[in-house]
Protein backbone atom coordinates (compact mmCIF):
# COMPACT_ATOMS: atom_id res chain seq x y z
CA UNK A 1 27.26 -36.11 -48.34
CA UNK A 2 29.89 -34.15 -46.40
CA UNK A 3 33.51 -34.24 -46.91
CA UNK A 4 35.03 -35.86 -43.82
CA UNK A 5 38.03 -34.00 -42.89
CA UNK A 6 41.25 -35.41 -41.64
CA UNK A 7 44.11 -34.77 -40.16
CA UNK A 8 47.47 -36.65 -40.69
CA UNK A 9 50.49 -36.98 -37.80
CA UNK A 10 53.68 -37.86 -38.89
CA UNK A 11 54.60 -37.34 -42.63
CA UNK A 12 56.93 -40.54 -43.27
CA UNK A 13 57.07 -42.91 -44.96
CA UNK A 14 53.91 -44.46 -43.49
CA UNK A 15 51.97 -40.79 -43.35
CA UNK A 16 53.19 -39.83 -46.83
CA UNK A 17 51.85 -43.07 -48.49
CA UNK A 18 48.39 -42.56 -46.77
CA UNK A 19 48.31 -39.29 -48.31
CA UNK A 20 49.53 -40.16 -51.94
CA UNK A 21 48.01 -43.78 -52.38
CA UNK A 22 44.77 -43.60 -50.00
CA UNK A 23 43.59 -40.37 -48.73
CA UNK A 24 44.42 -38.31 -52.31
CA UNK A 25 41.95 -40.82 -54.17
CA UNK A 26 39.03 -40.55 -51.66
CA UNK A 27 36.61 -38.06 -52.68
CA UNK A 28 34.81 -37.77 -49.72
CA UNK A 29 37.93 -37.52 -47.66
CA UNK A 30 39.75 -34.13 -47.10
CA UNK A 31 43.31 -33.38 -45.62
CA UNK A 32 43.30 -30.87 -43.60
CA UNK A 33 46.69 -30.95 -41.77
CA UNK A 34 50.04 -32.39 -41.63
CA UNK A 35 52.28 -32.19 -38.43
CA UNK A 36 55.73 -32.99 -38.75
CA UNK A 37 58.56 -32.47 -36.58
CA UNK A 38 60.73 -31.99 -39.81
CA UNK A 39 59.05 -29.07 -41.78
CA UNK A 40 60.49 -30.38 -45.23
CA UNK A 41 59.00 -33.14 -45.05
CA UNK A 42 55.34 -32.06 -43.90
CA UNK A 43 56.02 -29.36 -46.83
CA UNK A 44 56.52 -31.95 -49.26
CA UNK A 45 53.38 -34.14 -47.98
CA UNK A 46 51.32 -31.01 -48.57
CA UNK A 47 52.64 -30.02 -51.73
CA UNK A 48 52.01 -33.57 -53.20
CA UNK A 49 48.54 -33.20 -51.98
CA UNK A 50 47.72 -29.87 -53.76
CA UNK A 51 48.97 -31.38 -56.90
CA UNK A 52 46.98 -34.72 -56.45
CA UNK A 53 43.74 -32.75 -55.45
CA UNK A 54 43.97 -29.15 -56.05
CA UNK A 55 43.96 -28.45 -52.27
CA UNK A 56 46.99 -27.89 -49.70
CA UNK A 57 46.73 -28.96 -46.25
CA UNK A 58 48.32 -26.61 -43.60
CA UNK A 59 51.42 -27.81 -42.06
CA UNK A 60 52.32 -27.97 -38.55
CA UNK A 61 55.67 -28.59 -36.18
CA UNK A 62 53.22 -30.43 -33.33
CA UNK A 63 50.56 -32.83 -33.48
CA UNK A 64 49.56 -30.50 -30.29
CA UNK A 65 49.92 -27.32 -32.60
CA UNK A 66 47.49 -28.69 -35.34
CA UNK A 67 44.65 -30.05 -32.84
């Protein structure tokens, strides 16, 4: 089966737990991206995902920038 691969807008509260309580335990499920208007905070989304699964989404500034 193919990995489906996601993207993720916003990395709040709301997109942060996606990542770290949903998406990270998924094994079929791959995030690809992380737009942010604040680039800490995508940075920190993505750096919690390549310790969770080994792989580090790329990080964006627009939602418009990552699709």
């Amino acid at each position: 089966m193919k990995n489906i691969r996601m993207t993720v807008c916003g990395a709040g509260r709301r997109g942060k737990s996606l990542c770290q309580n949903v998406f990270s335990v998924m094994k079929d499920v791959e995030v690809v991206g992380i737009a942010d208007i604040v680039p800490d905070t995508a940075n920190g989304v993505a750096d919690m995902m390549l310790e969770k699964t080994g792989k580090r989404p790329a990080v964006y500034s627009s939602y418009l920038e990552m699709f």
